[in-house]
N, C-alpha and C. Protein backbone atom coordinates (compact mmCIF):
# COMPACT_ATOMS: atom_id res chain seq x y z
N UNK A 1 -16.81 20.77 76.64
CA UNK A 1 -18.06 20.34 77.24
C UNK A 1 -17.82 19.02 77.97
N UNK A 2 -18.52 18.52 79.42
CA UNK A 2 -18.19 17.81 80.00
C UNK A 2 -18.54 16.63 79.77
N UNK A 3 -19.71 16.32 78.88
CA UNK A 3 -20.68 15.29 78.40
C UNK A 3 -19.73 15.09 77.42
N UNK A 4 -19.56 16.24 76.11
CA UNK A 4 -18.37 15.24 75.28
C UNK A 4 -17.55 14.66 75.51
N UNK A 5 -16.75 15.10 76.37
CA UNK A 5 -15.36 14.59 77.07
C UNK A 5 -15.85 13.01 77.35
N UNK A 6 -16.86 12.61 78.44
CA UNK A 6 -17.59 11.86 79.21
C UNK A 6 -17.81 10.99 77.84
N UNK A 7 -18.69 11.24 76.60
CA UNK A 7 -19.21 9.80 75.31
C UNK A 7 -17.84 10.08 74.85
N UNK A 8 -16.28 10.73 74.89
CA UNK A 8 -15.55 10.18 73.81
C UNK A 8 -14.64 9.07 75.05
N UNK A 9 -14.65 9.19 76.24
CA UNK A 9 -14.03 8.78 77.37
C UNK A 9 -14.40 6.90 77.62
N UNK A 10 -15.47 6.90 77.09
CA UNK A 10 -16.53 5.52 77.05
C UNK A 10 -16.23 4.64 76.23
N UNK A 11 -15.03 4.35 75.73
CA UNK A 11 -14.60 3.51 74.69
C UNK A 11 -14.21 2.09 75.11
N UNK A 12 -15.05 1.58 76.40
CA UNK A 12 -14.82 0.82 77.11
C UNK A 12 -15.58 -0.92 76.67
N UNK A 13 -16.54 -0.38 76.12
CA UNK A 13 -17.61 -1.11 76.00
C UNK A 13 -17.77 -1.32 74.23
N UNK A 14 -17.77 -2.12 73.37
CA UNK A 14 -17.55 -2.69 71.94
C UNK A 14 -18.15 -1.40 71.11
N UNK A 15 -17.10 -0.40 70.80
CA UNK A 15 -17.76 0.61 70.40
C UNK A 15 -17.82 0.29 69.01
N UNK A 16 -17.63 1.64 67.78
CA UNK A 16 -18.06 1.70 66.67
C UNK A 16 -19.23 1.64 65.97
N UNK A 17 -18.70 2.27 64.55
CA UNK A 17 -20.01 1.93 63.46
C UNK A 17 -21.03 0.64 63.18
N UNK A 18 -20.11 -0.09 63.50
CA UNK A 18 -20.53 -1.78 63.33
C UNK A 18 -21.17 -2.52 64.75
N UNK A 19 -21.35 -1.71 65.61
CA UNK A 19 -21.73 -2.33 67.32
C UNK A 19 -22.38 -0.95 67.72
N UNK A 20 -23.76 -0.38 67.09
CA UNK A 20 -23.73 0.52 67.89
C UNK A 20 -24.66 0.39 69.01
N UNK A 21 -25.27 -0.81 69.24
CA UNK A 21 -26.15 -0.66 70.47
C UNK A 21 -24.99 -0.82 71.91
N UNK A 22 -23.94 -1.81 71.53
CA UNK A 22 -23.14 -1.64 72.62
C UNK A 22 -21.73 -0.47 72.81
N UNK A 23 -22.07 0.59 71.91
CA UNK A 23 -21.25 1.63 71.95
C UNK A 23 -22.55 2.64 72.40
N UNK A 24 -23.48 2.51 72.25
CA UNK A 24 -24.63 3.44 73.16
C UNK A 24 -24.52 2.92 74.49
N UNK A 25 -24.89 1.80 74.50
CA UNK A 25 -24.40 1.09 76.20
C UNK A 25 -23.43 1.65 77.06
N UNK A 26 -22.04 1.40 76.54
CA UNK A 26 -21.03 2.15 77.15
C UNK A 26 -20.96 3.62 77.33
N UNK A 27 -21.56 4.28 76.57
CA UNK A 27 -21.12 6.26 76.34
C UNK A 27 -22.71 6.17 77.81
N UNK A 28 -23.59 5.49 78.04
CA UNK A 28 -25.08 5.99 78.71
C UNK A 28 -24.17 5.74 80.37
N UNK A 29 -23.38 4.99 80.04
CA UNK A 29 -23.10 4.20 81.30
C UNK A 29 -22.18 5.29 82.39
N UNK A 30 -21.49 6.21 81.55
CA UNK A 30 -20.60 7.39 81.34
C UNK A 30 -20.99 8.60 81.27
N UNK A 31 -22.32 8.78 81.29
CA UNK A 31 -22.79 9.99 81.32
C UNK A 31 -22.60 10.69 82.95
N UNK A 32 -22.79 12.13 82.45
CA UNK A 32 -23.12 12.59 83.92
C UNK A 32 -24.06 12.46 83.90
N UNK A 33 -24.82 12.43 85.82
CA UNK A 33 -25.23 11.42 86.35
C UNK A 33 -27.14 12.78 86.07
N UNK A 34 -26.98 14.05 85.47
CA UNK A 34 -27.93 14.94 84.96
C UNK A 34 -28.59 14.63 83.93
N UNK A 35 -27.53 14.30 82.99
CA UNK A 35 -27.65 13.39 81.33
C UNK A 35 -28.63 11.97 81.64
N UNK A 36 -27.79 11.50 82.64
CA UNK A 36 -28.80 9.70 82.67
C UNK A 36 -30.13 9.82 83.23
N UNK A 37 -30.07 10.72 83.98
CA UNK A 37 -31.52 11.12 84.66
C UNK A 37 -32.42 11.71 84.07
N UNK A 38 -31.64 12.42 82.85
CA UNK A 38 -32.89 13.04 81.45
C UNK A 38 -33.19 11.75 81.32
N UNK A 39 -32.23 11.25 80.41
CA UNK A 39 -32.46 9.85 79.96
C UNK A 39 -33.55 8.67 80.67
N UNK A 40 -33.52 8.61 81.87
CA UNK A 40 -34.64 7.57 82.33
C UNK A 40 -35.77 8.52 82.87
N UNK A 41 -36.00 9.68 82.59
CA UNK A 41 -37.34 10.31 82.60
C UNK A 41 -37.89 10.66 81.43
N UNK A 42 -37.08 10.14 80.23
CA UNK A 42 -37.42 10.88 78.57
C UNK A 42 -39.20 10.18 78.92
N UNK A 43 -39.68 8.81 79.09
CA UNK A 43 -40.94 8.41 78.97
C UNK A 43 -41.85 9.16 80.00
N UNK A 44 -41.33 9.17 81.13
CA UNK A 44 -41.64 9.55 82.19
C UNK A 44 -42.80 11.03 82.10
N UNK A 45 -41.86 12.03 81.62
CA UNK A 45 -42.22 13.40 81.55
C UNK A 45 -43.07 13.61 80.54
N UNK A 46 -42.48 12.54 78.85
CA UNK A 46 -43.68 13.02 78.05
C UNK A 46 -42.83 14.17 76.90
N UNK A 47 -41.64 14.60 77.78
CA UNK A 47 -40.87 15.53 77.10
C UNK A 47 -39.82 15.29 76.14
N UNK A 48 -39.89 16.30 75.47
CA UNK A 48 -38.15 15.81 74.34
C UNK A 48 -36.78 16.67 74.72
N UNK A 49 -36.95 17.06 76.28
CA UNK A 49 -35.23 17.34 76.61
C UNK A 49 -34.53 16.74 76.58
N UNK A 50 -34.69 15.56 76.45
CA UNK A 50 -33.32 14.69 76.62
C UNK A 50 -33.22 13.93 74.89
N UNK A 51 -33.55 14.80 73.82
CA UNK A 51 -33.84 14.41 72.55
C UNK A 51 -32.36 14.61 72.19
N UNK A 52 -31.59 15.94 72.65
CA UNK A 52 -30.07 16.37 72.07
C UNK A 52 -29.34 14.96 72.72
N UNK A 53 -29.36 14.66 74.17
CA UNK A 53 -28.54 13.38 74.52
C UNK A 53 -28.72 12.48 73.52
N UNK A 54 -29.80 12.23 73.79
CA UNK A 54 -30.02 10.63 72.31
C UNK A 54 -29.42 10.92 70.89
N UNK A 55 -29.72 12.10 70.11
CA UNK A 55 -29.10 12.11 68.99
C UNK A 55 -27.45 12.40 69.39
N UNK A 56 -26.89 13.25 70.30
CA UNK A 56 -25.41 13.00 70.37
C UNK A 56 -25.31 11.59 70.38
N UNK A 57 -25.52 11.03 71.68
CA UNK A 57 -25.11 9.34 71.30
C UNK A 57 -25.56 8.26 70.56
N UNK A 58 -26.47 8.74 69.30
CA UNK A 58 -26.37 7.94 68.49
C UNK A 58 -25.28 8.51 67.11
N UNK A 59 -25.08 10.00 66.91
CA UNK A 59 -24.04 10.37 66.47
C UNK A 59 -22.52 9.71 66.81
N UNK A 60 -22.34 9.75 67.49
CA UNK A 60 -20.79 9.35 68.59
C UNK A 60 -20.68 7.61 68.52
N UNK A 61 -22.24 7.06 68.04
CA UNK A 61 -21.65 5.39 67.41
C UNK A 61 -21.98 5.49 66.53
N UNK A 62 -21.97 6.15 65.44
CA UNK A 62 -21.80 5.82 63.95
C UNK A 62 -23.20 5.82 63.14
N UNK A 63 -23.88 6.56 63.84
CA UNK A 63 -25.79 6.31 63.75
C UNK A 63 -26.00 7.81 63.09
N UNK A 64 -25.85 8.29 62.11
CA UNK A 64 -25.98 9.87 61.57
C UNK A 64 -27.31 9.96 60.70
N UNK A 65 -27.18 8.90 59.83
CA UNK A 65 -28.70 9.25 59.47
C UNK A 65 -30.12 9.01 59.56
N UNK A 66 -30.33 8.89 61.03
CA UNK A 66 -30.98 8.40 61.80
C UNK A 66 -32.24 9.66 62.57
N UNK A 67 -32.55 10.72 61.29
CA UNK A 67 -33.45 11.81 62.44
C UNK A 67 -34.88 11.75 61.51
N UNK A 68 -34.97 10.86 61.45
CA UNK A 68 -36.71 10.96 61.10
C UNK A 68 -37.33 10.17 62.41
N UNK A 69 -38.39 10.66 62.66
CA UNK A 69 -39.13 9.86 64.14
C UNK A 69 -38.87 8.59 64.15
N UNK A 70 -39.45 7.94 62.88
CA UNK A 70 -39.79 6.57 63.06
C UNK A 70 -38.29 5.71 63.30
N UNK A 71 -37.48 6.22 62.34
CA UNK A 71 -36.30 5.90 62.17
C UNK A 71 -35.71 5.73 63.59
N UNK A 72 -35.48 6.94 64.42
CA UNK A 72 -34.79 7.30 65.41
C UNK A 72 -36.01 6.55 66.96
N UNK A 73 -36.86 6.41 66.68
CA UNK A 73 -37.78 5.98 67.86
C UNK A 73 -37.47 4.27 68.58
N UNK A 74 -36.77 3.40 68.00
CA UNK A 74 -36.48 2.87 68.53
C UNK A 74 -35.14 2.76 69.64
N UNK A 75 -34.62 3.50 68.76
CA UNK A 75 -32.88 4.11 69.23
C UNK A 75 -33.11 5.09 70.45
N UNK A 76 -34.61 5.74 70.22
CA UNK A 76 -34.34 6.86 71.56
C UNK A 76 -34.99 5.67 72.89
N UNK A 77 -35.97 5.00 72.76
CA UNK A 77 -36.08 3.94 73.53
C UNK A 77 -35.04 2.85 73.81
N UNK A 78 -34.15 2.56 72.87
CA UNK A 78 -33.02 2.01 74.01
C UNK A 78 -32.00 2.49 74.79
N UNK A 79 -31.65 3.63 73.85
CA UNK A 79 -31.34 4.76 74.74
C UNK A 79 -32.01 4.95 76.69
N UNK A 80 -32.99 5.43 76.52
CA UNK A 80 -33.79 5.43 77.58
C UNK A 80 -33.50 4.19 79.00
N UNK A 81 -33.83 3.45 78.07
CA UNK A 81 -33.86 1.58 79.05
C UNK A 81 -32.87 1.14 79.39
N UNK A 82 -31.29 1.64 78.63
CA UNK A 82 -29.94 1.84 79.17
C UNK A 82 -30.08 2.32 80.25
N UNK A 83 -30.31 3.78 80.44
CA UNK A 83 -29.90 4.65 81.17
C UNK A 83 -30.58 4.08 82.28
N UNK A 84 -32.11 3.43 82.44
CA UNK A 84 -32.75 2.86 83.56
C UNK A 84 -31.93 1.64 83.98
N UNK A 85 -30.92 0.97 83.44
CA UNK A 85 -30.42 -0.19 83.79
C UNK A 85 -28.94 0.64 84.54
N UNK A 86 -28.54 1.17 83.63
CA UNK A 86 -27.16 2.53 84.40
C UNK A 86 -27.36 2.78 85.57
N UNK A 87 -28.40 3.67 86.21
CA UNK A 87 -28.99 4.09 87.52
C UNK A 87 -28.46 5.27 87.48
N UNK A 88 -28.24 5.32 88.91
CA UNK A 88 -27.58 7.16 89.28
C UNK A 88 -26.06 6.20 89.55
N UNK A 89 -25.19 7.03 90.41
CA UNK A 89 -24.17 7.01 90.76
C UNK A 89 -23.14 7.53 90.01
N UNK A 90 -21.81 8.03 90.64
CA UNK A 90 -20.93 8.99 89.78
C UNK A 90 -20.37 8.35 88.13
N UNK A 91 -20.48 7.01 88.65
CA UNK A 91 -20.42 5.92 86.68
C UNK A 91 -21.49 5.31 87.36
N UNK A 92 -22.52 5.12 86.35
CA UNK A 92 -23.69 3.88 85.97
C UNK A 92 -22.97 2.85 85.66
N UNK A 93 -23.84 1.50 86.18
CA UNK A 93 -23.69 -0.17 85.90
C UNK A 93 -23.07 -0.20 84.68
N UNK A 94 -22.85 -0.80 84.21
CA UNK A 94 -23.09 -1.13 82.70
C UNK A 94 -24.60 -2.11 82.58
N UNK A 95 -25.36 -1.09 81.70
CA UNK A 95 -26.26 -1.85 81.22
C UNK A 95 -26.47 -2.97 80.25
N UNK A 96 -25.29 -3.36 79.63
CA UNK A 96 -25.28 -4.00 78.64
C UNK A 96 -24.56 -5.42 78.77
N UNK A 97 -24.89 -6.76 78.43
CA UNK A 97 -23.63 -7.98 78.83
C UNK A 97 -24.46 -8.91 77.86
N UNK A 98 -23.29 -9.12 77.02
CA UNK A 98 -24.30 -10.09 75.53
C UNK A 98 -24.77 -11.42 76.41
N UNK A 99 -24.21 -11.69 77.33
CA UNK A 99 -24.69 -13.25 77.83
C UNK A 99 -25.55 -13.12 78.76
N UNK A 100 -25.91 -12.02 79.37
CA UNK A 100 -27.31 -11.88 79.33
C UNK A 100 -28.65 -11.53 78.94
N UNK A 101 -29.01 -13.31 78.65
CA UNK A 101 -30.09 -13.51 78.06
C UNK A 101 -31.36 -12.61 79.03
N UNK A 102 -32.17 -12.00 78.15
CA UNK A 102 -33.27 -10.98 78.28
C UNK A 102 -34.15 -11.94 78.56
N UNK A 103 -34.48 -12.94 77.99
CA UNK A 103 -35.47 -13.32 79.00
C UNK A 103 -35.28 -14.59 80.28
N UNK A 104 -33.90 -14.76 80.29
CA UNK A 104 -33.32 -15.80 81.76
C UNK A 104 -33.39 -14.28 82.89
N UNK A 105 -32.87 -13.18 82.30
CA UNK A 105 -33.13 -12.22 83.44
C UNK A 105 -34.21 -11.77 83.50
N UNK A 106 -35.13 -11.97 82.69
CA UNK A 106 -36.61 -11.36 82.88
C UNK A 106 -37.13 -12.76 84.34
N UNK A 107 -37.01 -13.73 83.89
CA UNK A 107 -37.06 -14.82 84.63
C UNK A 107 -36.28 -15.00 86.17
N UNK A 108 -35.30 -14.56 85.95
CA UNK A 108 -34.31 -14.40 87.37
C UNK A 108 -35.03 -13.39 88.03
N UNK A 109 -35.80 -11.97 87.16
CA UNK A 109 -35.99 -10.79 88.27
C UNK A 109 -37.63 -11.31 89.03
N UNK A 110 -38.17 -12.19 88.57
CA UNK A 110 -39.60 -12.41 89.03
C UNK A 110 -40.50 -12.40 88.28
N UNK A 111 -40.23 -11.97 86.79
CA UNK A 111 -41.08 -11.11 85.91
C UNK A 111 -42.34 -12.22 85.53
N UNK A 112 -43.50 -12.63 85.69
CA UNK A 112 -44.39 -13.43 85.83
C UNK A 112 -44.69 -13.65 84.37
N UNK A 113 -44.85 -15.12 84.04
CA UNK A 113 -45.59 -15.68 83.08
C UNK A 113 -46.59 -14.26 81.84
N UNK A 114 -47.54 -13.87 82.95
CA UNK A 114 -48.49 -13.18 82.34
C UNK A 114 -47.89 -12.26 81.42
N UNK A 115 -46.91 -11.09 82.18
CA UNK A 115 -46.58 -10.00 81.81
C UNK A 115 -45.88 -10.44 80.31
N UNK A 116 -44.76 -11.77 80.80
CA UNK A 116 -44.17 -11.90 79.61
C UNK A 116 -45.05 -12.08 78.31
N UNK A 117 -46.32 -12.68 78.45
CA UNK A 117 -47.15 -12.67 77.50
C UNK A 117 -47.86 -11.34 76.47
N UNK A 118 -47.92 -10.77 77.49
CA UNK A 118 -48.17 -9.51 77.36
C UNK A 118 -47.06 -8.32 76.66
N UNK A 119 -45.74 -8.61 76.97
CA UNK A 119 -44.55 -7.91 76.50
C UNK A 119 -44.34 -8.96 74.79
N UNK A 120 -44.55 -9.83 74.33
CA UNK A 120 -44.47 -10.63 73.43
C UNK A 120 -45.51 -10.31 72.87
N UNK A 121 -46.39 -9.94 73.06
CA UNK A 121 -47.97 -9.70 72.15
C UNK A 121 -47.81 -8.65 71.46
N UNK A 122 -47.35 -7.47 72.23
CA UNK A 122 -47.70 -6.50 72.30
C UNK A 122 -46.95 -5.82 71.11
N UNK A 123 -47.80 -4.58 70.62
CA UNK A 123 -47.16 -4.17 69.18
C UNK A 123 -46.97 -2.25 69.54
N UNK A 124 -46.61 -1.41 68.60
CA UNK A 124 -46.60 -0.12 68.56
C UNK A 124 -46.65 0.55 70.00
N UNK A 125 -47.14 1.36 70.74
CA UNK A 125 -47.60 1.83 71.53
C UNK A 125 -46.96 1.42 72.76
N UNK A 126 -47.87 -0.40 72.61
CA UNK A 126 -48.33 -1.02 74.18
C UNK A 126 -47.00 -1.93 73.87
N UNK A 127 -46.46 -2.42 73.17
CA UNK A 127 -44.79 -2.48 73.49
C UNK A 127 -43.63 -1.53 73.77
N UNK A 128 -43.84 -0.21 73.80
CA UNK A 128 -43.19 0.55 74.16
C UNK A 128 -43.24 0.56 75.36
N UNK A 129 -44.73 0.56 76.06
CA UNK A 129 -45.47 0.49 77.53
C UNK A 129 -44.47 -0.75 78.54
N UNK A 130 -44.84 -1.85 77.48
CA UNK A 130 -44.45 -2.91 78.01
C UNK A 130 -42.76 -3.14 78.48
N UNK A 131 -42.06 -2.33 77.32
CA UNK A 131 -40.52 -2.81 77.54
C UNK A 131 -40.00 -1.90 78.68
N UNK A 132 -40.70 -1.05 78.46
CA UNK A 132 -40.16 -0.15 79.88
C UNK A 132 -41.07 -0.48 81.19
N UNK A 133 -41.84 -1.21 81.26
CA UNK A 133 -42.28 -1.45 82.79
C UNK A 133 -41.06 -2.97 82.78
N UNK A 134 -40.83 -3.77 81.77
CA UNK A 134 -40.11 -4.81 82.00
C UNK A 134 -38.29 -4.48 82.46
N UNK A 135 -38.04 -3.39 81.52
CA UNK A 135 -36.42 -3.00 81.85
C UNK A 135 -36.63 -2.31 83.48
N UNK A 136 -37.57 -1.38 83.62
CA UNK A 136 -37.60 -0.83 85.51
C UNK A 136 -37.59 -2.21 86.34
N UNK A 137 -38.45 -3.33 85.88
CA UNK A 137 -38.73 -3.89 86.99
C UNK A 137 -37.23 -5.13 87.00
N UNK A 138 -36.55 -4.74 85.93
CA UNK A 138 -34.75 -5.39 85.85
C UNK A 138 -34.28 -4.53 86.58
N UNK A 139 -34.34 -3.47 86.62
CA UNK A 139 -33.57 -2.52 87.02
C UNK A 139 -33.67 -2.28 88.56
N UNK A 140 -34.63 -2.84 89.22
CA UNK A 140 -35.60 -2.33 90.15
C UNK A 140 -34.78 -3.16 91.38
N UNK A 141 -34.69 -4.43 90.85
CA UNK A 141 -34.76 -5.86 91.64
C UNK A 141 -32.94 -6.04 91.27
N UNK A 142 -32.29 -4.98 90.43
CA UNK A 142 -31.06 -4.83 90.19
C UNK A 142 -30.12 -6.16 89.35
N UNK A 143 -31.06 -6.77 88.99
CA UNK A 143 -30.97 -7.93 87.61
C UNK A 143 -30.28 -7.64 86.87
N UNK A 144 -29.78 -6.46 86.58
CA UNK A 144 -29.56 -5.95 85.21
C UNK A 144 -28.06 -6.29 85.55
N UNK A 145 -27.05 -6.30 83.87
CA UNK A 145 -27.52 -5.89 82.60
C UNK A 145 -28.61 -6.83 82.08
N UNK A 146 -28.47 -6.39 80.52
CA UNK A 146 -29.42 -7.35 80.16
C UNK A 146 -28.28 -7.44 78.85
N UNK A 147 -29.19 -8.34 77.61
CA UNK A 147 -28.49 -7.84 76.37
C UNK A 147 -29.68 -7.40 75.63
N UNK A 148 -28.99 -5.46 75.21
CA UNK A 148 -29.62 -4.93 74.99
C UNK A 148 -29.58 -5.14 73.22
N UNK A 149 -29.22 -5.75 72.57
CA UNK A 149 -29.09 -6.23 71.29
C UNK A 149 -30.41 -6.98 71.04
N UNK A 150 -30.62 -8.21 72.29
CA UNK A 150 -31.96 -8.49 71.80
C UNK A 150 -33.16 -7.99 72.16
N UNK A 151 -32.80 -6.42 73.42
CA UNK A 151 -34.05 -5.67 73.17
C UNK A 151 -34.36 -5.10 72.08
N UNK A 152 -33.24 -4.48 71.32
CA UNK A 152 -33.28 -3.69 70.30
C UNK A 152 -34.02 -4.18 68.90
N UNK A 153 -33.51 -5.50 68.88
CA UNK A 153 -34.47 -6.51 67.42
C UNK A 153 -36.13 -6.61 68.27
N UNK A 154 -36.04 -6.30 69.55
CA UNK A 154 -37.54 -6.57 69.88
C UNK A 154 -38.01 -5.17 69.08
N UNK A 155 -37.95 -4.04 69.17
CA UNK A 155 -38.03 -2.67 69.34
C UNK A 155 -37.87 -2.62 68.19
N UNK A 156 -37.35 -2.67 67.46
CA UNK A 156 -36.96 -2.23 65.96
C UNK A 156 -37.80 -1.88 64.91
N UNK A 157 -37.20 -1.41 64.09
CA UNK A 157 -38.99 -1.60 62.88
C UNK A 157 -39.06 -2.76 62.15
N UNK A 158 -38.30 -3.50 62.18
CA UNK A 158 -37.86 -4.51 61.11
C UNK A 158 -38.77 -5.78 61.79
N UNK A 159 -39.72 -6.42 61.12
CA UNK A 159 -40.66 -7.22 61.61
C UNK A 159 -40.35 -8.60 61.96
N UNK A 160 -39.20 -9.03 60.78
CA UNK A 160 -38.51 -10.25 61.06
C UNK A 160 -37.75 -10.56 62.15
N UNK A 161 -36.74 -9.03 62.72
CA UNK A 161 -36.01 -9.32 63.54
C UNK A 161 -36.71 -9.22 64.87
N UNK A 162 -37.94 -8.44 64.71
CA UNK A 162 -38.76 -8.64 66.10
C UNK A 162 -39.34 -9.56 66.41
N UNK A 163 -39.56 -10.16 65.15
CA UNK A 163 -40.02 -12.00 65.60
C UNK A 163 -39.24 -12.75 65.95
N UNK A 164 -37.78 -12.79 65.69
CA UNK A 164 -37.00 -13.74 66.07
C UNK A 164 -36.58 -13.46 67.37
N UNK A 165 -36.07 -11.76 68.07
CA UNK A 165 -36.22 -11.52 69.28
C UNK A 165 -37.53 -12.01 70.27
N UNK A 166 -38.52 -12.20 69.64
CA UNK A 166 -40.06 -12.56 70.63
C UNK A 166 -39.48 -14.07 71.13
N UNK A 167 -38.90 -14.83 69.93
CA UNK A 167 -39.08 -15.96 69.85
C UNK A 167 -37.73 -16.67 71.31
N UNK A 168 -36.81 -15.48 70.73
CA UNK A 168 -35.40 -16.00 71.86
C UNK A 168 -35.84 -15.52 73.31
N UNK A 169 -36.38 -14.18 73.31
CA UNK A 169 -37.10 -14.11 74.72
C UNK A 169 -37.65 -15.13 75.56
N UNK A 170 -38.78 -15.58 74.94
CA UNK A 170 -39.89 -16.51 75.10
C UNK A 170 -38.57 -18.17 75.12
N UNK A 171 -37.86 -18.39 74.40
CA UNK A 171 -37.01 -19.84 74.54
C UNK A 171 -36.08 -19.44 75.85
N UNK A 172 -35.34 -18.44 75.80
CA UNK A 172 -34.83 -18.21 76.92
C UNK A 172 -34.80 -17.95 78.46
N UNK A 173 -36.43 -17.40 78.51
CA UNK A 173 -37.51 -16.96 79.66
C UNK A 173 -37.44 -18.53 80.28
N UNK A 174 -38.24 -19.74 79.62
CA UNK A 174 -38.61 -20.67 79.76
C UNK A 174 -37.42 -22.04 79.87
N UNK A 175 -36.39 -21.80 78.87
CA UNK A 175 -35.14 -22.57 80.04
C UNK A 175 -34.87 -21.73 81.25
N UNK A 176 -35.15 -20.70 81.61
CA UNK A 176 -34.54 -20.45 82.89
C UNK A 176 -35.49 -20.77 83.83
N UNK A 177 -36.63 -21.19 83.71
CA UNK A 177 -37.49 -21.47 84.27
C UNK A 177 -37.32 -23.00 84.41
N UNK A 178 -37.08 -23.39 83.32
CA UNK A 178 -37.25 -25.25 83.25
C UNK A 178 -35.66 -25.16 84.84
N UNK A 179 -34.40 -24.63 84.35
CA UNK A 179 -33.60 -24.59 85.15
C UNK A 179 -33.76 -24.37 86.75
N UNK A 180 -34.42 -23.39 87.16
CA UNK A 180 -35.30 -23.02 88.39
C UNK A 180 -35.73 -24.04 88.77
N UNK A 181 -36.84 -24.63 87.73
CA UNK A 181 -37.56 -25.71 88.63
C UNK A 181 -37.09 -27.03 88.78
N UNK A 182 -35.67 -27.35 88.23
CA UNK A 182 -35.03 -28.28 88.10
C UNK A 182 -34.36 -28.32 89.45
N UNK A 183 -33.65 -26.93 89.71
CA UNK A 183 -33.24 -26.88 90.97
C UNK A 183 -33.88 -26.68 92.55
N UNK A 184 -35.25 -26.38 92.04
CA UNK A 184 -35.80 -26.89 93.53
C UNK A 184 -36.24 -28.01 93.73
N UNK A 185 -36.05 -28.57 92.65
CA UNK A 185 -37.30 -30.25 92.68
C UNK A 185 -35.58 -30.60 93.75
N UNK A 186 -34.60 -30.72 92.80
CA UNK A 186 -33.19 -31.06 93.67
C UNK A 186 -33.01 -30.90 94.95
N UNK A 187 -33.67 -29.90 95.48
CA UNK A 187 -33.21 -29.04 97.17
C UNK A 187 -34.51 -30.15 98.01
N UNK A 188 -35.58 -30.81 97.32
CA UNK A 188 -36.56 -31.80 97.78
C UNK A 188 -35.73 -32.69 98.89
């Protein structure tokens, strides 16, 4: 199969049991270019065809017991927001680069004060809403990667680690901003 060949071929990017958001990163980045396009329409359509992609590549980094909804629902959403940062082309970007800070690139792509407020508020549902109008509009303006590690503690079920992701967003958003405006006061 050409897709297996393609996630065992992806060993490019910090794979394993112990790294699996950036061993999903690398195998999304590697997909054929049919696979990534399930992948950034999984929200889109509403549908669960692209449910076998997500559980292969969370199988293939070390993620097996991972098939109850709740369990697996954050994983199929970063899944997803990869593949929107990947794009089309015969290899996708790499979506993934730990030193980029998620919210200096939320900040670099334009992403306004408000929204960020709004992506930080936001819980169940309307953060799901939110992270994917925020990863398109990275993706859009071609910002990307991001680091998808601290989307993932946003996303997660784990309440602590989504607070501390809100919190690095929101510190990181706002030095890149203090930085910005440091450098135009300079160009004065």
């Amino acid at each position: 199969m050409a897709s297996e060949a393609a996630i065992d071929d992806a060993s490019t990017v910090g794979s394993g049991p112990g790294r699996p958001v950036e061993s999903i990163a690398g195998k999304v980045q590697f997909l054929p270019n049919g696979e990534r396009a399930q992948l950034r329409r999984l929200y889109l359509t509403e549908r669960r065809s692209a449910d076998g992609i997500v559980f292969r590549l969370l199988y293939h980094s070390g993620l097996t017991g991972l098939f109850t909804p709740e369990a697996a629902a954050p994983w199929r959403l970063l899944t997803h927001c990869a593949a929107l940062l990947a794009g089309t082309g015969q290899v996708g970007k790499p979506p993934h680069a730990h030193n980029a800070r998620l919210g200096d690139v939320l900040q670099q792509s334009g992403y306004s004060e408000n929204r960020l407020s709004r992506l930080l508020n936001a819980q169940g549902a309307a953060l799901q809403d939110q992270v994917i109008g925020a990863v398109r509009m990275v993706a859009q303006k071609g910002k990307g990667p991001i680091n998808l590690k601290t989307l993932f503690d946003l996303i997660c079920n784990d309440p602590d680690r989504s607070e501390r992701a809100r919190l690095r967003i929101a510190r990181d958003y706002y030095a890149a901003e203090a930085r910005s405006d440091g450098e135009t006061s300079s160009d004065d």
